[in-house]
N, C-alpha and C. Protein backbone atom coordinates (compact mmCIF):
# COMPACT_ATOMS: atom_id res chain seq x y z
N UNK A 1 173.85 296.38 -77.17
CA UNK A 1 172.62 295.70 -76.79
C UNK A 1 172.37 294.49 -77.68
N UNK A 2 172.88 294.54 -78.62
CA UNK A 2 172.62 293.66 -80.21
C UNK A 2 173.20 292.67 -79.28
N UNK A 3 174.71 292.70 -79.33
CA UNK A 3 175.95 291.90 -78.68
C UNK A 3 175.02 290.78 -77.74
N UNK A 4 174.69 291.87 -76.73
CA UNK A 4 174.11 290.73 -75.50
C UNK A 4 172.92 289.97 -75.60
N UNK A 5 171.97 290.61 -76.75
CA UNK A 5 170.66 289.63 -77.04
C UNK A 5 171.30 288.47 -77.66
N UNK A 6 172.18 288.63 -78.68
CA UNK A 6 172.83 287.25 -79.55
C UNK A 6 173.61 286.11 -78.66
N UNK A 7 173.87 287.15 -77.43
CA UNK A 7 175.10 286.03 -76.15
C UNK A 7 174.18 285.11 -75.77
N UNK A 8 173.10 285.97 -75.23
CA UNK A 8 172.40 285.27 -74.63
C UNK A 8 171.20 284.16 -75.39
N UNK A 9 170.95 285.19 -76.85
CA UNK A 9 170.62 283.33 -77.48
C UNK A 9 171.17 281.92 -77.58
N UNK A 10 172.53 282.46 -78.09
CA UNK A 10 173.23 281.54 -78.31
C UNK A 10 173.69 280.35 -76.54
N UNK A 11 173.55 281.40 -75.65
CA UNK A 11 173.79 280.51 -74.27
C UNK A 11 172.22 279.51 -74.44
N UNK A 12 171.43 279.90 -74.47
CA UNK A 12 170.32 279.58 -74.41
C UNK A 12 170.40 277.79 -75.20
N UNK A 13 170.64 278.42 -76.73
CA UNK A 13 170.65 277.24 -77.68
C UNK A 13 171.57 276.33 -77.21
N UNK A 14 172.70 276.65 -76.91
CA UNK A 14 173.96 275.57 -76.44
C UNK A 14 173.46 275.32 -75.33
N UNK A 15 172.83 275.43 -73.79
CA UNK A 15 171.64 274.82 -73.07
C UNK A 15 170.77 273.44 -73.72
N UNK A 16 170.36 274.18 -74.52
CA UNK A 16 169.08 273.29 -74.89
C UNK A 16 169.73 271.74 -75.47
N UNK A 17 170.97 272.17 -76.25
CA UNK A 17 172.04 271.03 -76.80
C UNK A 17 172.30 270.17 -75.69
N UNK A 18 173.10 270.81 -74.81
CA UNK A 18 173.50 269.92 -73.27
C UNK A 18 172.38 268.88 -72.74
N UNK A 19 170.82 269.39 -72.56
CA UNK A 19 170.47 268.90 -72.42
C UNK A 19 169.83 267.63 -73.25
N UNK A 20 169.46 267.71 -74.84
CA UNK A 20 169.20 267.11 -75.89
C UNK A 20 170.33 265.74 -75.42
N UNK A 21 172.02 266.33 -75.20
CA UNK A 21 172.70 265.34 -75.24
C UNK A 21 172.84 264.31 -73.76
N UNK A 22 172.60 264.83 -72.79
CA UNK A 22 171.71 264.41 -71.61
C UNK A 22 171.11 263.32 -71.53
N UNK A 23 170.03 263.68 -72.39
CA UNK A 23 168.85 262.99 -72.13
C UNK A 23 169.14 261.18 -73.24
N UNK A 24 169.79 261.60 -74.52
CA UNK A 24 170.16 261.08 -75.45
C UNK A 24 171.30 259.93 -74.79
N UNK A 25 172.21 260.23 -73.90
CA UNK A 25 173.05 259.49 -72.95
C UNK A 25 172.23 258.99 -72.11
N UNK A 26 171.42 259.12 -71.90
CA UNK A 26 170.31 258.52 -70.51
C UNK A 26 169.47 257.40 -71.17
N UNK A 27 168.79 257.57 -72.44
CA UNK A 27 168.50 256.72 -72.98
C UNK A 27 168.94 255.30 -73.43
N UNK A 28 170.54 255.74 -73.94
CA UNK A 28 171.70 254.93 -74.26
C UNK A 28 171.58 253.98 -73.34
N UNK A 29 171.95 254.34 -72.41
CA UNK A 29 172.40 253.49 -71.22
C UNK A 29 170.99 252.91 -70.44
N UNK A 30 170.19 253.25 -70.45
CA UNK A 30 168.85 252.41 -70.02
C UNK A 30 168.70 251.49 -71.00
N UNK A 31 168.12 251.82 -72.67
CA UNK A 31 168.47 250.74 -73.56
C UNK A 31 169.59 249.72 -73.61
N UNK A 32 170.89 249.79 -73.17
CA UNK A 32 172.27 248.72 -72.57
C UNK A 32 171.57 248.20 -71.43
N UNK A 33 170.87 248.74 -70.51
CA UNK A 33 170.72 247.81 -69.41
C UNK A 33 169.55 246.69 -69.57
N UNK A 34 168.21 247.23 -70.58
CA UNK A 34 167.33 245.97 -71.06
C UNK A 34 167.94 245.27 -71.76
N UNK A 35 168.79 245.45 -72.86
CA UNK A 35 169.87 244.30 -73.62
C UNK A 35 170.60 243.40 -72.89
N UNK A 36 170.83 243.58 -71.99
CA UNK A 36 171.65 242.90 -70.78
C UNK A 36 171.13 242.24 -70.11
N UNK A 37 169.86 242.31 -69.43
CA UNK A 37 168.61 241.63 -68.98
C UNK A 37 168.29 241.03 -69.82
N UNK A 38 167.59 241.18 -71.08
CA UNK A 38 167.28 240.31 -71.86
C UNK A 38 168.38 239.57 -72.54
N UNK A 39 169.33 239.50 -72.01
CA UNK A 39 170.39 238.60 -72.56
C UNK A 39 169.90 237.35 -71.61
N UNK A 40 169.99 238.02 -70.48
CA UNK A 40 170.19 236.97 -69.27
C UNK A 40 168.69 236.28 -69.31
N UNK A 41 167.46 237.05 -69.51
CA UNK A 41 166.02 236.11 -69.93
C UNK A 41 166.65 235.18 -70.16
N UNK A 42 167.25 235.35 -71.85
CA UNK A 42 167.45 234.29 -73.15
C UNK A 42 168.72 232.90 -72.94
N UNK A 43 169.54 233.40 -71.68
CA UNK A 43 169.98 232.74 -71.56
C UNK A 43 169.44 231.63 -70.18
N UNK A 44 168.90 231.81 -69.41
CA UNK A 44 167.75 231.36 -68.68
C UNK A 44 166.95 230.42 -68.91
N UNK A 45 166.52 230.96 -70.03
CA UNK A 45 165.39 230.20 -70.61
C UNK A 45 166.26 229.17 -71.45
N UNK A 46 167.27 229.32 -72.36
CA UNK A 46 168.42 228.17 -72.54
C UNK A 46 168.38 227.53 -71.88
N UNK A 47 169.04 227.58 -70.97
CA UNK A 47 169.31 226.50 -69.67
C UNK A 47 168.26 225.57 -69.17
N UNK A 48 167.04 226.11 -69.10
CA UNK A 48 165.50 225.62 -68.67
C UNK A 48 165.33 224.70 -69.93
N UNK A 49 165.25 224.91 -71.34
CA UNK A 49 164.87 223.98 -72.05
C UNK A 49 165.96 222.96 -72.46
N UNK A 50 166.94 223.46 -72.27
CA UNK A 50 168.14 222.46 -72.31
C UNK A 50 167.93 221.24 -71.02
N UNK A 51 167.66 221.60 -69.70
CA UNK A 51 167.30 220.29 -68.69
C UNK A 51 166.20 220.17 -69.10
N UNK A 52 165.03 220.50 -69.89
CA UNK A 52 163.82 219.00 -70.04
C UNK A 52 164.15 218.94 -71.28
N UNK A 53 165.33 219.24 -72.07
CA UNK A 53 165.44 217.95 -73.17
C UNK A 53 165.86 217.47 -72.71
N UNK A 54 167.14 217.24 -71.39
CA UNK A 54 168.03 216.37 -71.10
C UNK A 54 166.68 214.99 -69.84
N UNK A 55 165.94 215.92 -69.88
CA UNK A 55 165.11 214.96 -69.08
C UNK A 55 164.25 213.87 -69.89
N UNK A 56 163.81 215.12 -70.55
CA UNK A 56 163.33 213.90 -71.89
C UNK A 56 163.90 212.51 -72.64
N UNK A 57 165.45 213.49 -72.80
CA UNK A 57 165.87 211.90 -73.27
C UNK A 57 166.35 210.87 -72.38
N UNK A 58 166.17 210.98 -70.79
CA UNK A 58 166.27 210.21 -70.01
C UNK A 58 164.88 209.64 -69.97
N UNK A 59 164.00 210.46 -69.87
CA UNK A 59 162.95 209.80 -69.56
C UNK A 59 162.72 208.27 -70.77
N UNK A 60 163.18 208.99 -71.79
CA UNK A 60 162.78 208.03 -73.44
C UNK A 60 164.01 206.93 -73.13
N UNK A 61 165.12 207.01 -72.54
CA UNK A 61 166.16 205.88 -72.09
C UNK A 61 164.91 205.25 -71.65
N UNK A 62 164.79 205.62 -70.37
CA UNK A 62 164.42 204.56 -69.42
C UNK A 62 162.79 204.35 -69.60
N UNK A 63 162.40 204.45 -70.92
CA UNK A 63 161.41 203.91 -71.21
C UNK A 63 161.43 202.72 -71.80
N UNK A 64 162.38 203.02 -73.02
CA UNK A 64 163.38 201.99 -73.62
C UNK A 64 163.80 200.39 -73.08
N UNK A 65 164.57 201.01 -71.91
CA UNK A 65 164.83 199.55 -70.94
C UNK A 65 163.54 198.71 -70.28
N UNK A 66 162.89 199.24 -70.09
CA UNK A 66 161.87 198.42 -69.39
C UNK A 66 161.36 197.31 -70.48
C-alpha cells in the first residue's frame, strides 16, 4: 500500500513538472514572437525617419538654390 501511495505521488509531482515545463515553453516562444515584432516596429520606424531626413535635406537643397 506504502509502494502505491509513493507511485502515485511521485506520478503526480512529475505531472505537475510537465506542465511547469509547458507552460515555461509557451512563454518562451510568445516572448520570441514580441521580439520579432518589435524588431520590425524599430525597423519601421528607421525607415520613416530616415525618408524625412532625406526629405529634409532636400527640402534645405532646394531652399538653398532659390
Amino acid at each position: 500500500m506504502k509502494r502505491i501511495l509513493a507511485l502515485a505521488a511521485v506520478i503526480a509531482l512529475a505531472g505537475c513538472g510537465v506542465d511547469a515545463a509547458s507552460s515555461a515553453a509557451t512563454a518562451a516562444a510568445l516572448k520570441k514572437q514580441e521580439i520579432e515584432q518589435g524588431k520590425k516596429t524599430m525597423q519601421h520606424a528607421q525607415q520613416k525617419i530616415d525618408a524625412a531626413v532625406q526629405q529634409m535635406q532636400e527640402s534645405s537643397k532646394a531652399a538653398e538654390q532659390q
